[in-house]
Protein backbone atom coordinates (compact mmCIF):
# COMPACT_ATOMS: atom_id res chain seq x y z
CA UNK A 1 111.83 89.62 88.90
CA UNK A 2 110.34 89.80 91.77
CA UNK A 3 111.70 86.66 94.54
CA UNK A 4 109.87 85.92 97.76
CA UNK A 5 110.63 82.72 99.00
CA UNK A 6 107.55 81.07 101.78
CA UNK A 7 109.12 77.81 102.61
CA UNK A 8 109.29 75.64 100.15
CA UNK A 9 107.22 78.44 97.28
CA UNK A 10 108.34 80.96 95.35
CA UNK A 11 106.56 84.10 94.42
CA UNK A 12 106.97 85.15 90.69
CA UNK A 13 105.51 86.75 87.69
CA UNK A 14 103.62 85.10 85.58
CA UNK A 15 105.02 84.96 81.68
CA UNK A 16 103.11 85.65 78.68
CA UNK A 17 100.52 82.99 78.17
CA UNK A 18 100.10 82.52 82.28
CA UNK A 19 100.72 79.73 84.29
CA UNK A 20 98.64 76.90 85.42
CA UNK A 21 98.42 75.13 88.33
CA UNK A 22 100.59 72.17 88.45
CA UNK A 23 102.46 72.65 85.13
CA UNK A 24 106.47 73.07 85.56
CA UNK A 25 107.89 76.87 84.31
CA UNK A 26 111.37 78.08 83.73
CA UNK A 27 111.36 81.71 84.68
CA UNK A 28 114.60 83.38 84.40
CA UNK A 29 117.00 81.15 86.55
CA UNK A 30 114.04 78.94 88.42
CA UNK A 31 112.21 75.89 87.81
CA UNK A 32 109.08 75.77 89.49
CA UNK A 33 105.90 73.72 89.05
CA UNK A 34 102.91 76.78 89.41
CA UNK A 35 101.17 76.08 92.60
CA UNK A 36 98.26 78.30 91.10
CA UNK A 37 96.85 79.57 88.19
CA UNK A 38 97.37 82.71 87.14
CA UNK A 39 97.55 84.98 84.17
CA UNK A 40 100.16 86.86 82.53
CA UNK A 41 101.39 90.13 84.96
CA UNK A 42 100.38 88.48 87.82
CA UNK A 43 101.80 87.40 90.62
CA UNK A 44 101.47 83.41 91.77
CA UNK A 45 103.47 81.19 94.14
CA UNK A 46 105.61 77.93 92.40
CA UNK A 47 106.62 75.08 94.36
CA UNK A 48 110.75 75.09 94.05
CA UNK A 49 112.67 72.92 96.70
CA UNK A 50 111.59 70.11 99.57
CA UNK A 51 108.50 68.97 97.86
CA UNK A 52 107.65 65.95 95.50
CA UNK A 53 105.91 66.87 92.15
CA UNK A 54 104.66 64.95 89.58
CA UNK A 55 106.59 65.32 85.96
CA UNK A 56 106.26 64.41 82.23
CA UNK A 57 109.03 61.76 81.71
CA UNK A 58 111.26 61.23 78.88
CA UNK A 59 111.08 57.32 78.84
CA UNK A 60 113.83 55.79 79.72
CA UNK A 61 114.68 53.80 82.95
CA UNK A 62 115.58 55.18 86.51
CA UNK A 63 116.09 54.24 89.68
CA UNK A 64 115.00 55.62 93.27
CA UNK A 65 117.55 58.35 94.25
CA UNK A 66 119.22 59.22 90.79
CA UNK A 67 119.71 62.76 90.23
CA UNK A 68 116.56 64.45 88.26
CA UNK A 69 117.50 66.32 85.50
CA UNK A 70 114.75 69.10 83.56
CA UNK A 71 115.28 68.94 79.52
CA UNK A 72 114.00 72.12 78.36
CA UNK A 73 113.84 71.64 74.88
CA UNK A 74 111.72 68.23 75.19
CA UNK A 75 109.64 69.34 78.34
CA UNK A 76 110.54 66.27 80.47
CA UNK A 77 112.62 64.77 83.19
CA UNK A 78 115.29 62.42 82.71
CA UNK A 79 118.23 61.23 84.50
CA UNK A 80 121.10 62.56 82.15
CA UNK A 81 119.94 65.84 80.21
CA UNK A 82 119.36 69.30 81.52
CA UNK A 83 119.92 71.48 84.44
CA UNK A 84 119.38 69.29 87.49
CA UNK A 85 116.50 70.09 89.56
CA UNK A 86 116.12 67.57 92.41
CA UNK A 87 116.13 63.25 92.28
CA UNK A 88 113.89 60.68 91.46
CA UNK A 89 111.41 59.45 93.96
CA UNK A 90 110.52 55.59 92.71
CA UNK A 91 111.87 53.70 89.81
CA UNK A 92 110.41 54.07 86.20
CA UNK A 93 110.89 52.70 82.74
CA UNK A 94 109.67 53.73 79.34
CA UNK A 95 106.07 52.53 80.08
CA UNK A 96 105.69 55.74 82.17
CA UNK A 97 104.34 58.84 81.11
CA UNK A 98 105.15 60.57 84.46
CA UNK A 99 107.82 60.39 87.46
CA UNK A 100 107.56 62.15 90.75
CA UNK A 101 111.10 64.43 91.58
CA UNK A 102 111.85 65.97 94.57
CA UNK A 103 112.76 69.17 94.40
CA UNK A 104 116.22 70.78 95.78
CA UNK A 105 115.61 74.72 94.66
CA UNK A 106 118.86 74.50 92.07
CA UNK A 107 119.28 77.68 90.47
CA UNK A 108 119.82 77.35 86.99
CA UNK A 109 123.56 78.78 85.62
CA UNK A 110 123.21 82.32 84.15
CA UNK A 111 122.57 81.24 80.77
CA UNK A 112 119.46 81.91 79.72
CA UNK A 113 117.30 80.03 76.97
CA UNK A 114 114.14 80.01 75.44
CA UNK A 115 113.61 76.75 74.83
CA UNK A 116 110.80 74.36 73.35
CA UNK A 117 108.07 73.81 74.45
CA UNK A 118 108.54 75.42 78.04
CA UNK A 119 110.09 78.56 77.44
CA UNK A 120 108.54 80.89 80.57
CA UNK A 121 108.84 84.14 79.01
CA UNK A 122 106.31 83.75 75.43
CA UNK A 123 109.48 83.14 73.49
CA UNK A 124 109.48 82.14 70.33
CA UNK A 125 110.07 78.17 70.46
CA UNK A 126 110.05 77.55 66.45
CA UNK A 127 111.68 79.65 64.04
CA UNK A 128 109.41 79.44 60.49
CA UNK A 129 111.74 79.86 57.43
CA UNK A 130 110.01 81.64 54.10
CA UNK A 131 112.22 79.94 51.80
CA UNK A 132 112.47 81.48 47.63
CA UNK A 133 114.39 79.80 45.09
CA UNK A 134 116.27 77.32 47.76
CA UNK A 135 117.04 79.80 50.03
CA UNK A 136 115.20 80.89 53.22
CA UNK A 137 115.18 83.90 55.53
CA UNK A 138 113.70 84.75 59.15
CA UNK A 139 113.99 87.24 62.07
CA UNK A 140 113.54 86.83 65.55
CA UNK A 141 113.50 89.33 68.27
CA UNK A 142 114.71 88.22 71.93
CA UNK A 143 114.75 89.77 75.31
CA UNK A 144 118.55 91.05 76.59
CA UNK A 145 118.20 88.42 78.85
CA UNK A 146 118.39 85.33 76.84
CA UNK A 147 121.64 84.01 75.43
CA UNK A 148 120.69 81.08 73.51
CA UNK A 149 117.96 79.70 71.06
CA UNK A 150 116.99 76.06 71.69
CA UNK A 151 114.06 75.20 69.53
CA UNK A 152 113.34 74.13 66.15
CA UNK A 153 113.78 75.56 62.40
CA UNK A 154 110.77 74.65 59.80
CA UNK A 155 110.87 75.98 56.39
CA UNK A 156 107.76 76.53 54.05
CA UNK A 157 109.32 75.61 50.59
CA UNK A 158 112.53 73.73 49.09
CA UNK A 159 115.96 74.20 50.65
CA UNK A 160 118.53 73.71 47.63
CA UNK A 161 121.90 72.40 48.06
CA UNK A 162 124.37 74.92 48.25
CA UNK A 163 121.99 77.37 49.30
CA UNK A 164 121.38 79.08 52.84
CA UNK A 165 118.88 79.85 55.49
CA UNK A 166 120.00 82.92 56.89
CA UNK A 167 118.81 83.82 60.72
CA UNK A 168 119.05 87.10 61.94
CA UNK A 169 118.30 87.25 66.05
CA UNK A 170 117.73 91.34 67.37
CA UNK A 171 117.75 91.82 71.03
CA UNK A 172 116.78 95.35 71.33
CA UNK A 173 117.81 98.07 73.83
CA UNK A 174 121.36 97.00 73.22
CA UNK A 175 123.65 100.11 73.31
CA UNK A 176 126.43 101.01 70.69
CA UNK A 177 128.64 100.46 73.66
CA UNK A 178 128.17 96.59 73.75
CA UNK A 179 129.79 94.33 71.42
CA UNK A 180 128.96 90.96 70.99
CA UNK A 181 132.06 88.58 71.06
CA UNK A 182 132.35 85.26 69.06
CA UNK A 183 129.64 83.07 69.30
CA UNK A 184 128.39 78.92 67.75
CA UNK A 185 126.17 77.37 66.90
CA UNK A 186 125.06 73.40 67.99
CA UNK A 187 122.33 71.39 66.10
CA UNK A 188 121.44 68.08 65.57
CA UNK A 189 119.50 67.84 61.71
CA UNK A 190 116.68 65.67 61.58
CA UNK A 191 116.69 65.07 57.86
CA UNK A 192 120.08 63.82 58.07
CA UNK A 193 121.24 66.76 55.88
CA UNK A 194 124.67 68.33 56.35
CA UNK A 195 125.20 72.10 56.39
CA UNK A 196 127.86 74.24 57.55
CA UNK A 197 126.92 77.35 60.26
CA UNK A 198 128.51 80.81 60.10
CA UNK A 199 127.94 83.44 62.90
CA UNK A 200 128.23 87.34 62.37
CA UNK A 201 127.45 89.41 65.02
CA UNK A 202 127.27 93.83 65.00
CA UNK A 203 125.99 95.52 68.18
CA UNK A 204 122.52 94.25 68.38
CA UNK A 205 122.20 91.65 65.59
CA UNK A 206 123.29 88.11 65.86
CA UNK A 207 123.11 86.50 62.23
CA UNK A 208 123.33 82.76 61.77
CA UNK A 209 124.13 81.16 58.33
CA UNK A 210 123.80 77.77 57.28
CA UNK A 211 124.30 76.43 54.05
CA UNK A 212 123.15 72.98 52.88
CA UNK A 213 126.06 70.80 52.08
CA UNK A 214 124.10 67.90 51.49
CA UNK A 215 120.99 67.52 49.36
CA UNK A 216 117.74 69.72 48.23
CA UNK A 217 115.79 69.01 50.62
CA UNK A 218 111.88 69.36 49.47
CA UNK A 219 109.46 71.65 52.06
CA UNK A 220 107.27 72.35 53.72
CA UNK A 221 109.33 70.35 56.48
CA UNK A 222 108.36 70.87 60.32
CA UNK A 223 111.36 71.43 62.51
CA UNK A 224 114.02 70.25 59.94
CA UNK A 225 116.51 71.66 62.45
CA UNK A 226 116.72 71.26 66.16
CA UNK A 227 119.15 71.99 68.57
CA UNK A 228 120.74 74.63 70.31
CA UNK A 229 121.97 78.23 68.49
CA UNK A 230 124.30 80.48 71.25
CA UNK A 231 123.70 83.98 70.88
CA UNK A 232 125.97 85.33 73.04
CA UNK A 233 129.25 84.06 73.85
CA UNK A 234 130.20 87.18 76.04
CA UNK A 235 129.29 91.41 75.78
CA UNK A 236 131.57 93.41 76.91
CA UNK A 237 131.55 97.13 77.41
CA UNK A 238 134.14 99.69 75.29
């Protein structure tokens, strides 16, 4: 990644998919709001620290001066959830749509997500299931930078009680010589149905399986799982 800092901008590459002028990214370890549009490959400056932007809010109510914090997986600022990027400018309640933040240039912690809706890298941000006879399989492929999943699970058909959606993440490139330690798993189930995860992990395959504890649960069903799925708890090297 490519870091040139002009006082208060940051020069970066633009992800799949572009950036737009005035729309918030996380690239890598920054938050930045694009001061430009430009498409994927190419270079554009994002505002990052000492400057007031303008921000889709999550709705609740904050005062002048409160720490700002960025929600990935919801695409908003609120006061409580998320890396913290800066602090409110204003007070607002859950009649607005927007708040302005000032920005302090935080740099993100190492982990790395791609996250719904605002993933900066063309990451997949929904995992479709093709569920047969209860059960449900998919496969994702990641970068070897990202060591988390937070988005949503949606399966096309029935999941049965007692049966399992089995996830299998790749991140390729991986050498024999890395092994991927122990690693959870963190959801929160919007059906309401209970299921218990198991993680397996060989050099360059993470597989996640959860099996419904609860009830069949009748599909097609968009994002009957959200939440948070760690891929990689630590890699060391043989």
């Amino acid at each position: 990644m490519d870091l040139k800092s002009i006082s208060n901008l940051i020069e970066l590459t633009a992800p799949a998919g572009g950036v737009v002028e005035g729309s918030p990214y996380v690239i890598k370890t920054r938050f930045v709001v694009a001061n430009e549009t430009k498409s994927a490959g190419e270079k554009f400056f994002g505002i990052f620290r000492d400057k007031v932007v303008t921000l889709p809010f999550y709705g609740g109510t904050v005062y002048d001066g409160e720490p700002a914090h960025w929600w990935q997986s919801d695409g908003t600022v609120t006061d409580y959830e998320g890396y913290e990027i800066g602090w409110f400018v204003g007070d607002y309640t859950a009649a607005d749509a927007t708040a302005e933040v000032h920005l302090n240039g935080s740099v993100f912690p190492h982990r790395k997500r791609a996250a719904y809706p605002l993933d900066g890298g063309g990451l997949p941000t929904e995992i479709s299931v093709s569920m047969v006879a209860g059960s449900g399989t998919a496969a994702v492929t990641l970068p070897d930078w990202v060591e988390c999943f937070e988005g949503a699970i949606s399966i096309d058909g029935e999941w049965k009680k007692k049966k399992a959606i089995t996830l299998t993440f790749t991140v390729p490139g991986v050498t024999t010589r890395d092994v991927w330690a122990a690693s959870a798993i963190e959801t929160t189930i919007d059906t309401g149905v209970l299921f218990t995860p198991s993680v397996k992990a060989t050099t360059d395959t993470l597989t996640v399986t959860m099996i419904n504890d609860d009830r069949d649960v009748a599909g097609p069903v968009a994002r009957v799982v959200t939440g948070i799925i760690y891929l990689l708890a630590q890699r060391e090297v043989l």
